[in-house]
Protein backbone atom coordinates (compact mmCIF):
# COMPACT_ATOMS: atom_id res chain seq x y z
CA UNK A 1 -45.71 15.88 -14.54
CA UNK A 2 -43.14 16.80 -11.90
CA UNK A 3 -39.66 18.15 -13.75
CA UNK A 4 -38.34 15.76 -10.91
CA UNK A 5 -39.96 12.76 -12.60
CA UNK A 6 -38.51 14.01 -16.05
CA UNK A 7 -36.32 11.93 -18.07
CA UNK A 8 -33.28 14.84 -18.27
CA UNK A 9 -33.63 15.47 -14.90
CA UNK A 10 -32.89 11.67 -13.73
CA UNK A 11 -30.18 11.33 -16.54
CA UNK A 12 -28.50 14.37 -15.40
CA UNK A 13 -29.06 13.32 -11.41
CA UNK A 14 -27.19 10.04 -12.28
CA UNK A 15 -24.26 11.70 -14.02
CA UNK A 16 -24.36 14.01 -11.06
CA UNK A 17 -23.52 11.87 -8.69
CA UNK A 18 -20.95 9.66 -10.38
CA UNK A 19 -22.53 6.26 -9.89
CA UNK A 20 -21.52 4.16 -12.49
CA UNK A 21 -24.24 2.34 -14.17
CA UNK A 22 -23.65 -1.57 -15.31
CA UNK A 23 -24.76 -1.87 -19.25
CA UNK A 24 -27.73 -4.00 -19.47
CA UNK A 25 -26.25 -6.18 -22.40
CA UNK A 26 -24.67 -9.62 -20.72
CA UNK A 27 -22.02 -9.71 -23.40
CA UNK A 28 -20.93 -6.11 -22.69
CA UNK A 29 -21.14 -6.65 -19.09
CA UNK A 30 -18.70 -9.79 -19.32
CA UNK A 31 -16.53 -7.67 -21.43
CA UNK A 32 -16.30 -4.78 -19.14
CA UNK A 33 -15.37 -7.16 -15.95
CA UNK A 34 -12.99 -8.99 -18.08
CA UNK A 35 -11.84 -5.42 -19.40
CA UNK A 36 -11.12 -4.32 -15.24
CA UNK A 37 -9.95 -7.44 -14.03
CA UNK A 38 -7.09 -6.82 -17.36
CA UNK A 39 -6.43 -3.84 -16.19
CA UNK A 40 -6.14 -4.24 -12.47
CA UNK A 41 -3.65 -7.19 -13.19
CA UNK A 42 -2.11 -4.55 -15.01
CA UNK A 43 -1.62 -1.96 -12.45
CA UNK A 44 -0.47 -5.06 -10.13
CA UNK A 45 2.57 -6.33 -12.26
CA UNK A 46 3.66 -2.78 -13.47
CA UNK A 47 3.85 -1.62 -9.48
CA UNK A 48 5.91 -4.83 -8.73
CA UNK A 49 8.41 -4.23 -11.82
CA UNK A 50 8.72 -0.53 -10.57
CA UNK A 51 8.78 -1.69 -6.92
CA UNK A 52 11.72 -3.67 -7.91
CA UNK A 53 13.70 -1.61 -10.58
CA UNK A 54 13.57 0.99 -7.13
CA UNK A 55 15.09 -1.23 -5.25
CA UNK A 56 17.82 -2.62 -7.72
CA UNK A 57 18.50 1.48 -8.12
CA UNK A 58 18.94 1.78 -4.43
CA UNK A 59 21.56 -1.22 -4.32
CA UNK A 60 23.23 -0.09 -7.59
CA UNK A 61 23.71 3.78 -6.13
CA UNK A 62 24.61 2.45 -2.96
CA UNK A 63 27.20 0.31 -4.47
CA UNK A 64 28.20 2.75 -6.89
CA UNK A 65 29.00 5.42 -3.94
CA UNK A 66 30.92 3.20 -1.56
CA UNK A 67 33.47 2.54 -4.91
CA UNK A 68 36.96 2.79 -3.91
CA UNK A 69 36.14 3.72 -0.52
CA UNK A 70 37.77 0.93 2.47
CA UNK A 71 35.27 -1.76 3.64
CA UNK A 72 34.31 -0.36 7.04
CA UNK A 73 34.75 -3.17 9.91
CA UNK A 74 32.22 -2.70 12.80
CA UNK A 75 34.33 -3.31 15.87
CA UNK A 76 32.37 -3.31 19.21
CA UNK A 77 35.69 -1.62 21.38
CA UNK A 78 32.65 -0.17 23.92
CA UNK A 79 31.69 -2.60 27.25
CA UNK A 80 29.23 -2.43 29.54
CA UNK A 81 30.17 -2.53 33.43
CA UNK A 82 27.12 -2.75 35.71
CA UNK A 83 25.40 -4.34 38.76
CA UNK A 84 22.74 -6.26 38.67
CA UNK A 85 19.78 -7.18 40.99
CA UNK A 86 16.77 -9.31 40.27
CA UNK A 87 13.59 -7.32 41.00
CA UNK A 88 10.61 -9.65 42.06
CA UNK A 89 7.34 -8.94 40.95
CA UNK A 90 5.37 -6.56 41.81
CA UNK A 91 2.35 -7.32 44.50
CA UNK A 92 -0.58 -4.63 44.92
CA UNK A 93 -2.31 -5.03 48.50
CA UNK A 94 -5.61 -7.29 49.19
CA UNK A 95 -8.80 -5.06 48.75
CA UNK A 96 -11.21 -5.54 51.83
């Protein structure tokens, strides 16, 4: 018998790799899907709450900063003078 048909050698080929294998057992299987599916709902809600504690942090630093500072009024003093022309499309000349 071939040490590549050996029992060790395929065990330690499959942890080589890093495939994961599915347990045979239906019960365990249903446990372990229910298991990731708990956990990726998980990772879901604790990246929105920490998503959203950032951005509360952002406002509450921002506002925090400007404190006792004057409200600054965006006044638009700058016009534009110019003179226009309308341009006409552009025509490419008949191929013969």
């Amino acid at each position: 018998m071939s040490f590549f048909q050996h029992a060790l050698f395929l065990r330690l080929r499959t942890l080589a790799t890093g495939a994961p294998r599915r347990p045979r057992h239906p019960l365990l299987r249903l446990a372990l899907g229910l298991l990731g599916i708990a956990l990726l709902l998980a990772l879901v809600v604790l990246g929105v709450f920490v998503g959203a504690a950032m951005l509360a942090g952002g406002m509450l630093w921002r506002l925090w900063t400007q404190r006792g500072q004057r409200a600054r009024v965006r006044r638009r003093d700058r016009t534009f003078d110019g003179d226009y022309r309308v341009v006409g499309k552009a025509q490419l000349p008949l191929a013969r």
